[in-house]
Protein backbone atom coordinates (compact mmCIF):
# COMPACT_ATOMS: atom_id res chain seq x y z
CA UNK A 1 -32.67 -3.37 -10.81
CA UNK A 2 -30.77 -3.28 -7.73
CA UNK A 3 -27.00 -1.34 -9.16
CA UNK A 4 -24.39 -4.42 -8.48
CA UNK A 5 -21.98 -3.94 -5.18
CA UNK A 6 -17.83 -3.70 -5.81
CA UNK A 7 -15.96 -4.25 -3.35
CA UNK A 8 -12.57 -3.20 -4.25
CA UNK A 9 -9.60 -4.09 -1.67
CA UNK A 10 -6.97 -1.48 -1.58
CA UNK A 11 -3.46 -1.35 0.26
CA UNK A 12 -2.69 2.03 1.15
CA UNK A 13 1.41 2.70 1.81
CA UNK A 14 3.24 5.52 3.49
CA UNK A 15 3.39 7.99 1.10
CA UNK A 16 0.14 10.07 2.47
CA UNK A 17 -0.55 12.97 -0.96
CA UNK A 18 -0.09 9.31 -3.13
CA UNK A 19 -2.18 7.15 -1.14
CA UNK A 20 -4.86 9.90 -0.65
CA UNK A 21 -4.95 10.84 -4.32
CA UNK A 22 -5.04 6.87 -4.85
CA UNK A 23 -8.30 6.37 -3.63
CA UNK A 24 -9.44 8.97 -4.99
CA UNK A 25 -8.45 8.04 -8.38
CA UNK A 26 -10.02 4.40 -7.81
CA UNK A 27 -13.35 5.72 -7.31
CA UNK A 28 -12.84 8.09 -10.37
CA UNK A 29 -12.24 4.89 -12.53
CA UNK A 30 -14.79 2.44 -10.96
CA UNK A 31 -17.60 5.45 -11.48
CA UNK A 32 -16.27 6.01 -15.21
CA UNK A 33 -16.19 2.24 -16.54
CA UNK A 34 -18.61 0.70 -14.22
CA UNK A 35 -21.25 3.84 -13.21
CA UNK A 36 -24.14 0.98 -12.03
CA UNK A 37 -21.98 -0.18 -9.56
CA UNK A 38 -22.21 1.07 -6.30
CA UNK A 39 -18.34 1.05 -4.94
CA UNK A 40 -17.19 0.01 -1.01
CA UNK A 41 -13.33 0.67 -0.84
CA UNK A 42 -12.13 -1.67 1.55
CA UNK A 43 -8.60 -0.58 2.80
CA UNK A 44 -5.96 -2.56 4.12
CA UNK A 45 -2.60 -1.67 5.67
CA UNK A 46 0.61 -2.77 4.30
CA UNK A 47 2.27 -5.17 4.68
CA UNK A 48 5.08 -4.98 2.19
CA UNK A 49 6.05 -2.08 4.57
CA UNK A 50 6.46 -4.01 7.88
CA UNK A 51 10.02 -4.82 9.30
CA UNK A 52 11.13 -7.54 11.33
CA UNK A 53 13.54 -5.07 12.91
CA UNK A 54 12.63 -2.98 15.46
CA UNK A 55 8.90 -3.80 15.08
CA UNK A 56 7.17 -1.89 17.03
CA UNK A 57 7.64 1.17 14.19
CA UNK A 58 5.34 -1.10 12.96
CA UNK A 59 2.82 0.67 15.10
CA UNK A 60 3.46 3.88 13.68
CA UNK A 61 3.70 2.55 10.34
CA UNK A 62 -0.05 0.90 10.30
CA UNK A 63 -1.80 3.82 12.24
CA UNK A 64 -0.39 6.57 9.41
CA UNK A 65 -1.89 3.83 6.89
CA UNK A 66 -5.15 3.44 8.47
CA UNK A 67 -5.27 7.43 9.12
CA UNK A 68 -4.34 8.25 5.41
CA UNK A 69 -7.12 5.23 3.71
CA UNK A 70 -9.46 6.83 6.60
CA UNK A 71 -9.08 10.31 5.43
CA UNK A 72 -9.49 8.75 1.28
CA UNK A 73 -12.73 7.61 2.46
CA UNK A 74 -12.52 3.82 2.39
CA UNK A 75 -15.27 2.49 3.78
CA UNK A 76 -14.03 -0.73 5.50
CA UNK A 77 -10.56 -0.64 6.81
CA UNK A 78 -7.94 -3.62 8.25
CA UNK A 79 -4.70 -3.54 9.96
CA UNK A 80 -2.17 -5.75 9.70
CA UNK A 81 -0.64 -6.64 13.41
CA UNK A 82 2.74 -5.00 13.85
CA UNK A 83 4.30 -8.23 15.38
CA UNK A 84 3.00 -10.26 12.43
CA UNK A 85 6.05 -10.15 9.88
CA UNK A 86 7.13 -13.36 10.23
CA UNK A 87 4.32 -15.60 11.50
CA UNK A 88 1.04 -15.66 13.29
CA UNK A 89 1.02 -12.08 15.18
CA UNK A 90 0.98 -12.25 19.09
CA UNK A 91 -2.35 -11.89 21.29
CA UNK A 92 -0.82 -8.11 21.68
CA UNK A 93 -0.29 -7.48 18.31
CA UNK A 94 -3.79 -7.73 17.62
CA UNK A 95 -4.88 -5.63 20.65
CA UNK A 96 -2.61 -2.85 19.42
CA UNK A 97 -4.16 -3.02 15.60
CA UNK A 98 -7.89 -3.06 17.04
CA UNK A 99 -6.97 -0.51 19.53
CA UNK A 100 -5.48 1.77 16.35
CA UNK A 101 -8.38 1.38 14.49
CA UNK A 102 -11.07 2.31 17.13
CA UNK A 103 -8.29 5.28 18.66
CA UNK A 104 -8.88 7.04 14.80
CA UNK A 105 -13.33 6.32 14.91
CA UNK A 106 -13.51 7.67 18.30
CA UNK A 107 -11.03 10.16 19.21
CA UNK A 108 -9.97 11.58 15.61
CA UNK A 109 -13.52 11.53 14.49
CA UNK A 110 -12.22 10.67 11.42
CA UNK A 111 -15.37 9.49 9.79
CA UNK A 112 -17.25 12.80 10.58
CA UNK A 113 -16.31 14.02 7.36
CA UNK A 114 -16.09 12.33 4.18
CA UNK A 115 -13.04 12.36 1.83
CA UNK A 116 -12.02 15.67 3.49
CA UNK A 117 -8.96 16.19 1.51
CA UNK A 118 -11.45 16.68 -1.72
CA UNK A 119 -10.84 20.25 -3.70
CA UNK A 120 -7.02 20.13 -2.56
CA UNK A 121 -5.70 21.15 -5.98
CA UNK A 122 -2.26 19.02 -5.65
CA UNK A 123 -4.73 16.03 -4.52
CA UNK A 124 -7.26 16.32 -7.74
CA UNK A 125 -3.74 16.27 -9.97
CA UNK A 126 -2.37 13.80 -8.60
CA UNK A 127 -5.20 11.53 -8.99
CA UNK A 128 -5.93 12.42 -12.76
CA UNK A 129 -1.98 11.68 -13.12
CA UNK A 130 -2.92 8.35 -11.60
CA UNK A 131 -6.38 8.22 -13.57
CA UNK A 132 -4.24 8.39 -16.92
CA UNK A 133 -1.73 6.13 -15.79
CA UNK A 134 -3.82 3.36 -14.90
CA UNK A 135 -5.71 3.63 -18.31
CA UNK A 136 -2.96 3.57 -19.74
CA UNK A 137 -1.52 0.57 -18.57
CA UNK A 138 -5.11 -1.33 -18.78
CA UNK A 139 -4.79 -0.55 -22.70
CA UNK A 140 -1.56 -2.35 -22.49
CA UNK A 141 -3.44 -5.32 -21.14
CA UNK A 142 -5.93 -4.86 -23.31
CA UNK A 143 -3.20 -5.07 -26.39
CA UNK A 144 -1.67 -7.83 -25.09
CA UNK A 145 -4.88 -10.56 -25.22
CA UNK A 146 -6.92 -9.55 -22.12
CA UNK A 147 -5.69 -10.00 -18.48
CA UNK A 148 -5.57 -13.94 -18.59
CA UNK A 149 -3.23 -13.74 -21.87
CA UNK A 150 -0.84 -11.22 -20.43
CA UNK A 151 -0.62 -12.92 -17.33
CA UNK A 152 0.30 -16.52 -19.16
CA UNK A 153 2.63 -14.88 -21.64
CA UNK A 154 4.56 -13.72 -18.84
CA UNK A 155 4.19 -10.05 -19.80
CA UNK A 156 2.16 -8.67 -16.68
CA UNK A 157 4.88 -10.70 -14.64
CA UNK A 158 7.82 -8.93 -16.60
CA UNK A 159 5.87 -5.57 -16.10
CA UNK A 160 5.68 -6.46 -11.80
CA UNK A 161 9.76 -7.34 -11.80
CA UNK A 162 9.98 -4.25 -13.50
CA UNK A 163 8.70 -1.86 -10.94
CA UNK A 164 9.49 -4.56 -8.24
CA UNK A 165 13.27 -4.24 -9.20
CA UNK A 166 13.17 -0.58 -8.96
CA UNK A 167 12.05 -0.17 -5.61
CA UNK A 168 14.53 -3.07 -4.03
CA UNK A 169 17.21 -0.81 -5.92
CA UNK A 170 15.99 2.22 -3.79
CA UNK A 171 15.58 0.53 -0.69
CA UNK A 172 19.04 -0.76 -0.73
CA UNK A 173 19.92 3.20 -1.49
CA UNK A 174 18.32 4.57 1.19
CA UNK A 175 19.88 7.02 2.61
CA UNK A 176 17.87 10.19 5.28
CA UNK A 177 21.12 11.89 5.53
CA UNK A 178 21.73 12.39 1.88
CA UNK A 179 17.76 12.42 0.55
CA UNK A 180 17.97 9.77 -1.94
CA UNK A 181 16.60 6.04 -2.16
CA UNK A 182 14.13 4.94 -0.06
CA UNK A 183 14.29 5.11 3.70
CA UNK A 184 12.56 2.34 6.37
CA UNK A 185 13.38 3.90 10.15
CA UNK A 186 14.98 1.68 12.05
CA UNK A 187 15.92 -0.73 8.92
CA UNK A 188 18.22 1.27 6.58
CA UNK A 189 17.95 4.37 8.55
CA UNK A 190 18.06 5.45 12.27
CA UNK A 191 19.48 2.33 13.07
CA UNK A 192 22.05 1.70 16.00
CA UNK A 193 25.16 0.76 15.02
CA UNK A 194 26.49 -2.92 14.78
CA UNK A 195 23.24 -3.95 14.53
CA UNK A 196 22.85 -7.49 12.92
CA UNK A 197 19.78 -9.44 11.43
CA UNK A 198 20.11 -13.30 9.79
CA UNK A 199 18.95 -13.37 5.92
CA UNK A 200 15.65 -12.36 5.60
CA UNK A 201 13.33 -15.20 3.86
CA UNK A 202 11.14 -13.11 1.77
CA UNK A 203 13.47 -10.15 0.39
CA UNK A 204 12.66 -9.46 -3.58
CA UNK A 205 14.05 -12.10 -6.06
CA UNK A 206 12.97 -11.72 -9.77
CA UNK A 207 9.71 -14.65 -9.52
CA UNK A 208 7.59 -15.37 -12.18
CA UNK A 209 4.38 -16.52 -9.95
CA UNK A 210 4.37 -12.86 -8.67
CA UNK A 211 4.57 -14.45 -4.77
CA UNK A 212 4.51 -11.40 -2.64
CA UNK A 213 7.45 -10.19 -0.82
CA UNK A 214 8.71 -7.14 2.18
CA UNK A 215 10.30 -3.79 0.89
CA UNK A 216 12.65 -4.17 4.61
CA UNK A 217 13.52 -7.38 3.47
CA UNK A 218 15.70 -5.87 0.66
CA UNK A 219 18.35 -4.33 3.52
CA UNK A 220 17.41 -7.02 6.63
């Protein structure tokens, strides 16, 4: 028999040692629970991490997500326009996220070597941090009825606000001068004074059908 192909879609974030040691870790669990299947990591950039203001760090924000899934080893990889926040991205937008993507095949040379950041000690612990984690919180699933049960009981929603909740709080923190919270250039950083945006539409409110929502949003 033929082993069965995953395809496993994956957003990778800024956070390049986390999102490396991410992938990593995904491939670690796919090839311990499921070893007949025969993985393809398809990686996407974030969206959660674009801003409406000043977009084109948006740019710079995609291209270090497509270099870091790149450098995992995802097989397939997607990036998100940087002038698509709040609609249907612009003719240009999409020239600039192709462009990105071919710029890293053809003059990086990324893909000449696979998952080069393997044997990096702080990588490989990372990743069995996140291996451990992970199993962990699929046992709680497990205790709770199964995925469809602890989704309808509300518990894998409560578990989402949870960590949702925290990271609003540390957006709205952010501070670069003083090292604490977490810190979007050009949003709640680096950003020229008297600067004004209207509400955003999408900035984190506690909602139980898990809709997604911006990290920006929490300080636009």
């Amino acid at each position: 028999l033929r082993p069965a192909r995953l395809w496993l879609i994956v957003g990778t974030g800024m956070c390049l040692p986390g999102e490396l040691a991410k992938l990593r870790a995904a491939r670690a669990l796919v090839a311990r629970h499921l070893p007949q299947a025969q993985l393809s990591l398809h990686a996407t950039t974030a969206r959660w991490s674009l801003s409406r203001h000043e977009p084109h760090t948006n740019l710079i924000r995609t291209t270090v997500q497509a270099f870091t899934a790149v450098t995992a080893g995802a097989d397939a990889l997607s990036l998100y326009p940087y002038d698509g926040v709040s609609g249907l991205p612009s003719a240009d937008g999409v020239r600039w996220a192709r462009a990105a993507s071919h710029l890293l095949r053809h003059e990086s040379h990324l893909g000449a070597v696979a998952a080069p950041g393997a044997g990096s000690h702080a990588l490989e612990a990372l990743a069995r941090e996140l291996i451990a984690s992970a199993e962990q919180f699929a046992d709680g699933i497990a205790a709770a009825g199964g995925y469809a049960q602890a989704l309808s009981s509300g518990w894998l929603g409560e578990h989402v606000q949870q960590v949702a909740r925290a990271r609003a709080a540390a957006i709205a923190a952010g501070d670069a001068k003083a090292g604490q919270g977490r810190v979007f250039v050009g949003v709640n950083a680096v950003r020229a004074p008297g600067e004004a945006l209207p509400p955003a539409t999408d900035a984190f409110s506690d909602r139980p059908d898990l809709s997604p929502w911006r990290g920006p949003a929490a300080v636009e």
